[in-house]
N, C-alpha and C. Protein backbone atom coordinates (compact mmCIF):
# COMPACT_ATOMS: atom_id res chain seq x y z
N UNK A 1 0.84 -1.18 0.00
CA UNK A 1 0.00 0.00 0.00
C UNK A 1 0.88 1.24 0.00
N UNK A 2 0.55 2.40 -0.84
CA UNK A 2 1.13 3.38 -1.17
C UNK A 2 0.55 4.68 -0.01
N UNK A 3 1.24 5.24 0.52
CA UNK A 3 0.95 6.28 1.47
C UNK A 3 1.58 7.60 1.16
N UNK A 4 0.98 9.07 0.93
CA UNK A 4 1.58 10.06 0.75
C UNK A 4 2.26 10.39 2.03
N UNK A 5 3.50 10.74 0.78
CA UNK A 5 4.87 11.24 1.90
C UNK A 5 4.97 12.90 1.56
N UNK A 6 5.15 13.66 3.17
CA UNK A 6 5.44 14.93 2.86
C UNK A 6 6.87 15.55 3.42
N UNK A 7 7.66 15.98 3.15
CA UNK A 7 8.84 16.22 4.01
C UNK A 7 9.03 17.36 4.12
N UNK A 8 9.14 17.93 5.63
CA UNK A 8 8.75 19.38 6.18
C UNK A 8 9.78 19.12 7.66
N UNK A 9 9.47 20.86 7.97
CA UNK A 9 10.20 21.20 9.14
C UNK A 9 9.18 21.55 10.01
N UNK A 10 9.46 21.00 10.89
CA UNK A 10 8.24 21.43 12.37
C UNK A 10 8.97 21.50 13.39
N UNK A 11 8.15 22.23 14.46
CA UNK A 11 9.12 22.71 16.28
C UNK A 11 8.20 21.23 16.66
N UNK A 12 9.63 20.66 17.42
CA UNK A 12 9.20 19.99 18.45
C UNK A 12 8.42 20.39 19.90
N UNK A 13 7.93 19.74 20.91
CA UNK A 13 7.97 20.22 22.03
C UNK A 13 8.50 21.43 22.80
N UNK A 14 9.85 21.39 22.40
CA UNK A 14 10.68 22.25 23.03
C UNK A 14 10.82 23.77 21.87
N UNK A 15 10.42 23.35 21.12
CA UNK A 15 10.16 24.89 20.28
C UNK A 15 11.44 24.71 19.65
N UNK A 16 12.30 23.50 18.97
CA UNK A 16 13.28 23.28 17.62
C UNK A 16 12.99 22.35 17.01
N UNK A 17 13.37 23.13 15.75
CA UNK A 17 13.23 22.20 15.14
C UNK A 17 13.16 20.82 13.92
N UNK A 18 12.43 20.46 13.54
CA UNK A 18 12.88 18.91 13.57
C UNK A 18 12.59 18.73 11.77
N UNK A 19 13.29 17.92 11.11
CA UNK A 19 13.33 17.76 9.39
C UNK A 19 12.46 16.37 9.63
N UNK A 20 11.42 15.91 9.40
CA UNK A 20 10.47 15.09 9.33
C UNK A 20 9.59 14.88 8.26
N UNK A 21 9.58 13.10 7.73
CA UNK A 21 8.31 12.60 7.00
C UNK A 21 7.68 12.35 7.27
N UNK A 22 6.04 13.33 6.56
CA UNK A 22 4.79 13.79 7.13
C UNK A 22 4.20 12.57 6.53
N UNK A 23 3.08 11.06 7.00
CA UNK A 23 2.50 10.11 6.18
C UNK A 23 1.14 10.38 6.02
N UNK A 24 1.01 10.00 4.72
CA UNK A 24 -0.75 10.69 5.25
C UNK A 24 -1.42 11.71 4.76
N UNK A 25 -2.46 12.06 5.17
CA UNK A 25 -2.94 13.97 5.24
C UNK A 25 -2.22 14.69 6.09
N UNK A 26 -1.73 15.60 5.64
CA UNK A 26 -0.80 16.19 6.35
C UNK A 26 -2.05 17.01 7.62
N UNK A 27 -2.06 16.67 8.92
CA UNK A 27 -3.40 16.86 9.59
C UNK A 27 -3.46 18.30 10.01
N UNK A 28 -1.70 18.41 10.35
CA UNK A 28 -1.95 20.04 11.45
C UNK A 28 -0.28 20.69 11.44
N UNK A 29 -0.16 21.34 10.57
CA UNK A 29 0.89 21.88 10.00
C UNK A 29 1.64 22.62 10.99
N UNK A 30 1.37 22.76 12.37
CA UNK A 30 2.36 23.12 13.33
C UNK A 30 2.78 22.36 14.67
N UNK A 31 1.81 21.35 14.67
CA UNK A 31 1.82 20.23 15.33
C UNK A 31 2.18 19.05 14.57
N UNK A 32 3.60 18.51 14.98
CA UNK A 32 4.40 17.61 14.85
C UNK A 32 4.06 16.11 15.06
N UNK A 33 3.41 16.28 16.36
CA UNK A 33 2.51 15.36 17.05
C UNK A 33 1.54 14.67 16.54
N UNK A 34 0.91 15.74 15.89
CA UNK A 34 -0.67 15.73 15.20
C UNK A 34 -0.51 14.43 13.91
N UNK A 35 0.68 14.69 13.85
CA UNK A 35 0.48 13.58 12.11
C UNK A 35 1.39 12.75 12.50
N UNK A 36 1.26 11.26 11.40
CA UNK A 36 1.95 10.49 11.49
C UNK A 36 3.45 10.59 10.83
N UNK A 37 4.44 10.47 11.11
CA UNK A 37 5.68 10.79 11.43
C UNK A 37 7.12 9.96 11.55
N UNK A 38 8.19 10.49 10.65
CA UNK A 38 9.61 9.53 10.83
C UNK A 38 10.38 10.58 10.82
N UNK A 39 11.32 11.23 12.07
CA UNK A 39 12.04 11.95 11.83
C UNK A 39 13.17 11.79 11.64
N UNK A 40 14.02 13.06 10.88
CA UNK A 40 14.90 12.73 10.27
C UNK A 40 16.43 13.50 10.70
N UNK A 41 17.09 12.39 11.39
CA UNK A 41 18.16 13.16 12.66
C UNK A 41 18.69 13.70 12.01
N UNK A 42 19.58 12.99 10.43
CA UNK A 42 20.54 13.48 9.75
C UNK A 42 21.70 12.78 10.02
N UNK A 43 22.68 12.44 9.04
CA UNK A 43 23.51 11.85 9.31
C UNK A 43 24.49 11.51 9.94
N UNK A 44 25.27 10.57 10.58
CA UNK A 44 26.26 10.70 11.49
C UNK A 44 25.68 10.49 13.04
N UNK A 45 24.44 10.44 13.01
CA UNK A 45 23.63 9.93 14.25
C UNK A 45 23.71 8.59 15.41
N UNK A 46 24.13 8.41 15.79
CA UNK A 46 24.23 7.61 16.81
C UNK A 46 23.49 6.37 16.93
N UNK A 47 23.39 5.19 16.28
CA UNK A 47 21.31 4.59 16.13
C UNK A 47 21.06 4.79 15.19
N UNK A 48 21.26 5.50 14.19
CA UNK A 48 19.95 5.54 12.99
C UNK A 48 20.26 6.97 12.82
N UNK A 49 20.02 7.19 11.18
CA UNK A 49 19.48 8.60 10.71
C UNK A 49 18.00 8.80 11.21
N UNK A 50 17.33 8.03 10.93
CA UNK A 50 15.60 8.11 11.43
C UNK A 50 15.46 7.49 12.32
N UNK A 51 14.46 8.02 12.81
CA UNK A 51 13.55 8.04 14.26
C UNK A 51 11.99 7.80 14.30
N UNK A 52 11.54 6.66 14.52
CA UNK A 52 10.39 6.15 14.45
C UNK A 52 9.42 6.33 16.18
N UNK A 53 8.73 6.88 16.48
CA UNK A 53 7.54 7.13 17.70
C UNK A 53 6.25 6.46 17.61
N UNK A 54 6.33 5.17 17.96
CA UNK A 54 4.62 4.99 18.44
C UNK A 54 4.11 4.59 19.67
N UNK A 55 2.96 5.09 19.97
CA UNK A 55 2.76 5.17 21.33
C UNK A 55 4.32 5.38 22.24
N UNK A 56 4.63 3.87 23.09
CA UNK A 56 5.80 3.87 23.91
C UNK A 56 6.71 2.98 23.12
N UNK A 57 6.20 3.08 22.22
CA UNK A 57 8.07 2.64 21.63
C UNK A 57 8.59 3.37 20.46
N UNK A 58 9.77 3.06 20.03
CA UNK A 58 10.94 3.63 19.43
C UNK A 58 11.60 2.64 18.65
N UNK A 59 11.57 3.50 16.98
CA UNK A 59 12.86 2.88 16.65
C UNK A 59 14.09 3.75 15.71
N UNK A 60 15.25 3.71 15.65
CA UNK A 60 16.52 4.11 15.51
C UNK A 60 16.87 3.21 13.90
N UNK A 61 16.71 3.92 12.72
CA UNK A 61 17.50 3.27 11.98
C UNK A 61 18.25 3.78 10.65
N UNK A 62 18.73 3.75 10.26
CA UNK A 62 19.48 4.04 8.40
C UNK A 62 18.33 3.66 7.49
N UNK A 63 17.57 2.97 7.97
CA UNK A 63 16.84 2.49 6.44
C UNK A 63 15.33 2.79 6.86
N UNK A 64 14.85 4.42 6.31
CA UNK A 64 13.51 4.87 6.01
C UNK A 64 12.80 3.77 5.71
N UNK A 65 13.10 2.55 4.80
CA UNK A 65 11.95 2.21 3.99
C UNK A 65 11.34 0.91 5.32
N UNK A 66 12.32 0.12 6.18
CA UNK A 66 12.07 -0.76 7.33
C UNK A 66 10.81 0.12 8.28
N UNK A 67 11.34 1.39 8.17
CA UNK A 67 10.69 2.09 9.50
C UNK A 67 9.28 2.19 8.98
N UNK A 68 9.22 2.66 7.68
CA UNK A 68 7.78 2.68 6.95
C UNK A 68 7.00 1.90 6.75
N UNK A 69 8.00 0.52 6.98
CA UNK A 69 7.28 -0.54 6.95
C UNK A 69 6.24 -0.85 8.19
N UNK A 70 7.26 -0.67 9.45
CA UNK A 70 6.50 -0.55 10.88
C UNK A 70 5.39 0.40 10.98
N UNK A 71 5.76 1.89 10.68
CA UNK A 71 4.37 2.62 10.57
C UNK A 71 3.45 2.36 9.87
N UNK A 72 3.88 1.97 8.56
CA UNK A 72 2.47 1.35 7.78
C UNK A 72 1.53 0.34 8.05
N UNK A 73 2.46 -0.37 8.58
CA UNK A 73 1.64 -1.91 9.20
C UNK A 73 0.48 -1.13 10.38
N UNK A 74 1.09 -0.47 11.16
CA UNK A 74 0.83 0.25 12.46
C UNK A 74 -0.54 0.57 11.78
N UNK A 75 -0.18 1.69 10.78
CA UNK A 75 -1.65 2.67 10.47
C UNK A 75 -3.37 1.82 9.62
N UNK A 76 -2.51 0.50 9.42
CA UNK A 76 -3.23 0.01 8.94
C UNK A 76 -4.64 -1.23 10.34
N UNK A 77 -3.65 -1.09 11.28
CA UNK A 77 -4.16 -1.99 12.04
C UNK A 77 -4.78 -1.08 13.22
N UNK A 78 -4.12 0.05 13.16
CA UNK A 78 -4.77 0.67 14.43
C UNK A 78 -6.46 1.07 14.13
């Protein structure tokens, strides 16, 4: 299944901020939170260029397309 990807800059929590792929409808263009989400540390990162958030877990990796795989599965079942 094919999911629109948007890639944008949004403030985190703390008001910096963050280079992130938007999945989806993009829901709420200043809320980071609001949409579904892989951010993107940038290279040389410690763990992973990307950064995956659902609910309480996390994942750390180099390869966007694994992580998309997890969110997609995710958006499809939730």
């Amino acid at each position: 299944m094919k999911h629109q990807k948007t890639y944008a800059t949004l403030k985190d929590e703390n008001g910096d901020l963050v280079n992130t792929w938007i999945y989806g409808e993009f829901i709420h263009k200043k809320d980071l939170w609001a949409n579904y989400h892989i951010q993107d540390l940038g290279e040389g990162n410690e763990g992973g260029r990307y950064m995956l958030q659902i609910e309480n877990e996390g994942w750390l990796d180099d390869d966007l397309a694994k992580l998309e795989g997890i969110l997609f599965e995710w958006m499809e079942n939730a």
